[in-house]
C-alpha atoms as a PDB file:
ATOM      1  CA  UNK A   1       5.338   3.149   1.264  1.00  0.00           C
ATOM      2  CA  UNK A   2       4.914   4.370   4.423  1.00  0.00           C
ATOM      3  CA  UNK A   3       7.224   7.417   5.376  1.00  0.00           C
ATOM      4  CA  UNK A   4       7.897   8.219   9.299  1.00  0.00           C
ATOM      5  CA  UNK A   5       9.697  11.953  10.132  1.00  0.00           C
ATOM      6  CA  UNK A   6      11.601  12.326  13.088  1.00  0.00           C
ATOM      7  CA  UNK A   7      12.840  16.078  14.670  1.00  0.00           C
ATOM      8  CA  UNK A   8      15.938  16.286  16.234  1.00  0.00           C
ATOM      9  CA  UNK A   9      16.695  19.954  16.924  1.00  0.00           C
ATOM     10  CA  UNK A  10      14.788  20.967  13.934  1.00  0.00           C
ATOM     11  CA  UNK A  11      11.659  22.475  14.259  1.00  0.00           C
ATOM     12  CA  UNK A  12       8.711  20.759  12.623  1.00  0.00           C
ATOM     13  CA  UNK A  13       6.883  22.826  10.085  1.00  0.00           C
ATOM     14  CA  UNK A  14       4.229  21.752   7.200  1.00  0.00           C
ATOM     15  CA  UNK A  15       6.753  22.758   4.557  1.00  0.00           C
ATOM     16  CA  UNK A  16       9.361  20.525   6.270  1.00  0.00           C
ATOM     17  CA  UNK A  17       7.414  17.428   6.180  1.00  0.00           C
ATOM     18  CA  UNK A  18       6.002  18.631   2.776  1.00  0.00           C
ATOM     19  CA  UNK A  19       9.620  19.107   1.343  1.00  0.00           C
ATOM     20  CA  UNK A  20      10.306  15.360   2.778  1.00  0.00           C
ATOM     21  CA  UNK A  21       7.572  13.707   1.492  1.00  0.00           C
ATOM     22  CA  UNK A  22       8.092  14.733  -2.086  1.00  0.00           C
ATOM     23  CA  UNK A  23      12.356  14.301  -2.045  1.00  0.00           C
ATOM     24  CA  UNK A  24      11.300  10.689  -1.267  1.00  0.00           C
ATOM     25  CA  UNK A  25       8.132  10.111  -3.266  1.00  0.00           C
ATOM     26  CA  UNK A  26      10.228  11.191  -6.246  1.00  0.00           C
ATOM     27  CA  UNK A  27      13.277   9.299  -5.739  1.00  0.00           C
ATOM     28  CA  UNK A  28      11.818   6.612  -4.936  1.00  0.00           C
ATOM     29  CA  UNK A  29       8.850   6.779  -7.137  1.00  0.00           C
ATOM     30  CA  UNK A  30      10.351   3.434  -9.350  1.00  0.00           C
ATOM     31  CA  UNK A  31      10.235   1.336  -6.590  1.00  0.00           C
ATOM     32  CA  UNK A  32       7.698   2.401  -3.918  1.00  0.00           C
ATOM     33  CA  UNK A  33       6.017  -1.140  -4.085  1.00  0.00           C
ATOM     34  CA  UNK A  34       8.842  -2.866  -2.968  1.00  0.00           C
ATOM     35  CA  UNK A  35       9.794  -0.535  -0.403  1.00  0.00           C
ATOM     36  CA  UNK A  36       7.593  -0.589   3.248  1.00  0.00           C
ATOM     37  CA  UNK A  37       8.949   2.718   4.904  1.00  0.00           C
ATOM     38  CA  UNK A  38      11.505   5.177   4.870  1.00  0.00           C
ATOM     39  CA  UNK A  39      12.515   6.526   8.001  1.00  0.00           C
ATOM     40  CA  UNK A  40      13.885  10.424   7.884  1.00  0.00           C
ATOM     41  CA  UNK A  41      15.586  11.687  10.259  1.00  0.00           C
ATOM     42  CA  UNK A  42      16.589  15.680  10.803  1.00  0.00           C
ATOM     43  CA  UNK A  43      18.968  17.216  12.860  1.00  0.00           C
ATOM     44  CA  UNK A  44      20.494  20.953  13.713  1.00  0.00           C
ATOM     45  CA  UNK A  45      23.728  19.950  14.515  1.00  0.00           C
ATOM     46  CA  UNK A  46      25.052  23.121  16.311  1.00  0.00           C
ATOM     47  CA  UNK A  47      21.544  24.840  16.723  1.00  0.00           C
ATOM     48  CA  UNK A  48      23.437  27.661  18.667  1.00  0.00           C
ATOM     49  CA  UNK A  49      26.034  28.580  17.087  1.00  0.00           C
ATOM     50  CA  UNK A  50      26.100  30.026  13.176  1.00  0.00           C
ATOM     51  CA  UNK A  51      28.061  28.335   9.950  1.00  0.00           C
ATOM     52  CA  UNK A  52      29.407  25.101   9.096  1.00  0.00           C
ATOM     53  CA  UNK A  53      27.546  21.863   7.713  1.00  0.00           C
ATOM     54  CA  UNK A  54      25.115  22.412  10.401  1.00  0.00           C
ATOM     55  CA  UNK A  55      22.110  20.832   9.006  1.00  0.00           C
ATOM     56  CA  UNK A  56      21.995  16.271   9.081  1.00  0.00           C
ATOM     57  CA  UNK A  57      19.449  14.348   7.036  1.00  0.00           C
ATOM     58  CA  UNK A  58      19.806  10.229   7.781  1.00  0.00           C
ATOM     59  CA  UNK A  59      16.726   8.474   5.944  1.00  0.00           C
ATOM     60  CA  UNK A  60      16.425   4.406   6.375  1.00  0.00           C
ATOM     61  CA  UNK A  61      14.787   2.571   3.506  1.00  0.00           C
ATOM     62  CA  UNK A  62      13.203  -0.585   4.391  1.00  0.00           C
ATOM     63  CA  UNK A  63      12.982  -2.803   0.906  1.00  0.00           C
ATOM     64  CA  UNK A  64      10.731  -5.096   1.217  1.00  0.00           C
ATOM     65  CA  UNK A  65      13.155  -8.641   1.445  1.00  0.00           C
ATOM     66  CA  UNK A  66      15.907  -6.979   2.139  1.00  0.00           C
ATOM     67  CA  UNK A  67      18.004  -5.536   5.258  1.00  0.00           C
ATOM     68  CA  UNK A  68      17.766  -1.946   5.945  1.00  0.00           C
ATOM     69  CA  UNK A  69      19.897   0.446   3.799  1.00  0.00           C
ATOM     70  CA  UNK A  70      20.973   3.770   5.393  1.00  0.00           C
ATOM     71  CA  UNK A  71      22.366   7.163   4.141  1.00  0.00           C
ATOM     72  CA  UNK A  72      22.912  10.596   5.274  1.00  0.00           C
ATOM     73  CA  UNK A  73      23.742  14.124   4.022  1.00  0.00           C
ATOM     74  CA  UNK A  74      24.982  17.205   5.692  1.00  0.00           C
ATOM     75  CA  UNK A  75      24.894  20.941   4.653  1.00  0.00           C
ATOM     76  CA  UNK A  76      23.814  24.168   5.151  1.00  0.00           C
ATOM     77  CA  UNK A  77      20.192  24.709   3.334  1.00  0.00           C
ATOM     78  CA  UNK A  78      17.789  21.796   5.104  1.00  0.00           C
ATOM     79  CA  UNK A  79      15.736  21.575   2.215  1.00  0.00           C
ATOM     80  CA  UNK A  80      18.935  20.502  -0.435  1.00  0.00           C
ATOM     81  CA  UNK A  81      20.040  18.698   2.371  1.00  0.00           C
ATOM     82  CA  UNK A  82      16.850  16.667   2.455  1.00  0.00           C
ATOM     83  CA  UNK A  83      16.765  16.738  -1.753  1.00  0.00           C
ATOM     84  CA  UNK A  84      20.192  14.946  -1.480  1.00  0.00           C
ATOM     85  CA  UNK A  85      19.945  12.366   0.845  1.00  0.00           C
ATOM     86  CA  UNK A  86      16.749  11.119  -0.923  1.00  0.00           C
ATOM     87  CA  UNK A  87      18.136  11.384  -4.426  1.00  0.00           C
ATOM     88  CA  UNK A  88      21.573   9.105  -2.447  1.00  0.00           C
ATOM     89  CA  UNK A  89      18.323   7.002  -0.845  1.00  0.00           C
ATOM     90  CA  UNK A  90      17.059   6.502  -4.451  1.00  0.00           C
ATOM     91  CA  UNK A  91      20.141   5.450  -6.091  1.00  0.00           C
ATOM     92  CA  UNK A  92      20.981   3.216  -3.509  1.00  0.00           C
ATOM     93  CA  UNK A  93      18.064   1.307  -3.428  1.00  0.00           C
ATOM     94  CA  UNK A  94      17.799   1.262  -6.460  1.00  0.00           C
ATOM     95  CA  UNK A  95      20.981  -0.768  -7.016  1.00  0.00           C
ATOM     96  CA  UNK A  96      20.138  -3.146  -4.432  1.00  0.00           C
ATOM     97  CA  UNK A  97      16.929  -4.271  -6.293  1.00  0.00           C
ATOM     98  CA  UNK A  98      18.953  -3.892  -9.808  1.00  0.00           C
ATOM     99  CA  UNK A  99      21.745  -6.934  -8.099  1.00  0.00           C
ATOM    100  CA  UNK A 100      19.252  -8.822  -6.680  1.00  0.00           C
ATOM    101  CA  UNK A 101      17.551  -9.256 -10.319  1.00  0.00           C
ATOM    102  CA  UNK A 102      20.933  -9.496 -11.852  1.00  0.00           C
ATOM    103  CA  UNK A 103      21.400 -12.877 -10.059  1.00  0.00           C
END
C-alpha cells in the first residue's frame, strides 16, 4: 500500500508524515493487500487567523477493484485530526470489502 502526502498550508515536518503513516498503517493494517494507495491530504484552513476547526485531513483509499472511497475530518489538534480521518478511512473500507464478500 502505497501512501502519497500532500501539504496544503501545512508545513511538512518528519513527525507529520510520521504521524500519517502510522494513523493509516494501523487502520488499515486488515486490509493493506487489497488496498493500492491512500492519498492524504492536509490543510490549514485559516492559517492567519487563530480558533475554530482550522485544521482539514481528506485521505482517498484506492481498494484494489473498487472505486475510490473518500473521507475527511476537521479540528483543532492536526495530529487527532489525522488519527480520525484514518480510523473513518479504516472503517469505511472496511465495510466496503465486508459487502462485497457478503454477496
Amino acid at each position: 500500500m502505497q501512501i502519497q502526502m500532500n501539504f496544503g498550508d501545512i508545513n511538512s515536518s518528519e513527525g507529520i508524515k510520521e504521524r500519517v503513516e502510522a494513523a493509516v498503517q494501523n487502520h488499515l493494517q486488515h486490509v493493506a493487500d487489497r488496498v493500492t494507495r491512500v492519498e492524504v491530504h492536509l490543510r490549514d484552513d485559516n492559517a492567519h487567523k487563530t480558533g475554530g476547526r482550522d485544521k482539514r485531513v481528506v485521505m482517498e483509499a484506492r481498494p484494489a477493484g473498487f472505486d475510490p472511497v473518500v473521507v475527511e475530518h476537521d479540528g483543532h489538534d492536526l495530529y487527532q485530526v489525522i488519527d480520525e480521518a484514518a480510523g473513518k478511512l479504516g472503517r469505511v473500507v472496511k465495510k466496503l470489502f465486508d459487502k462485497a464478500s457478503a454477496r
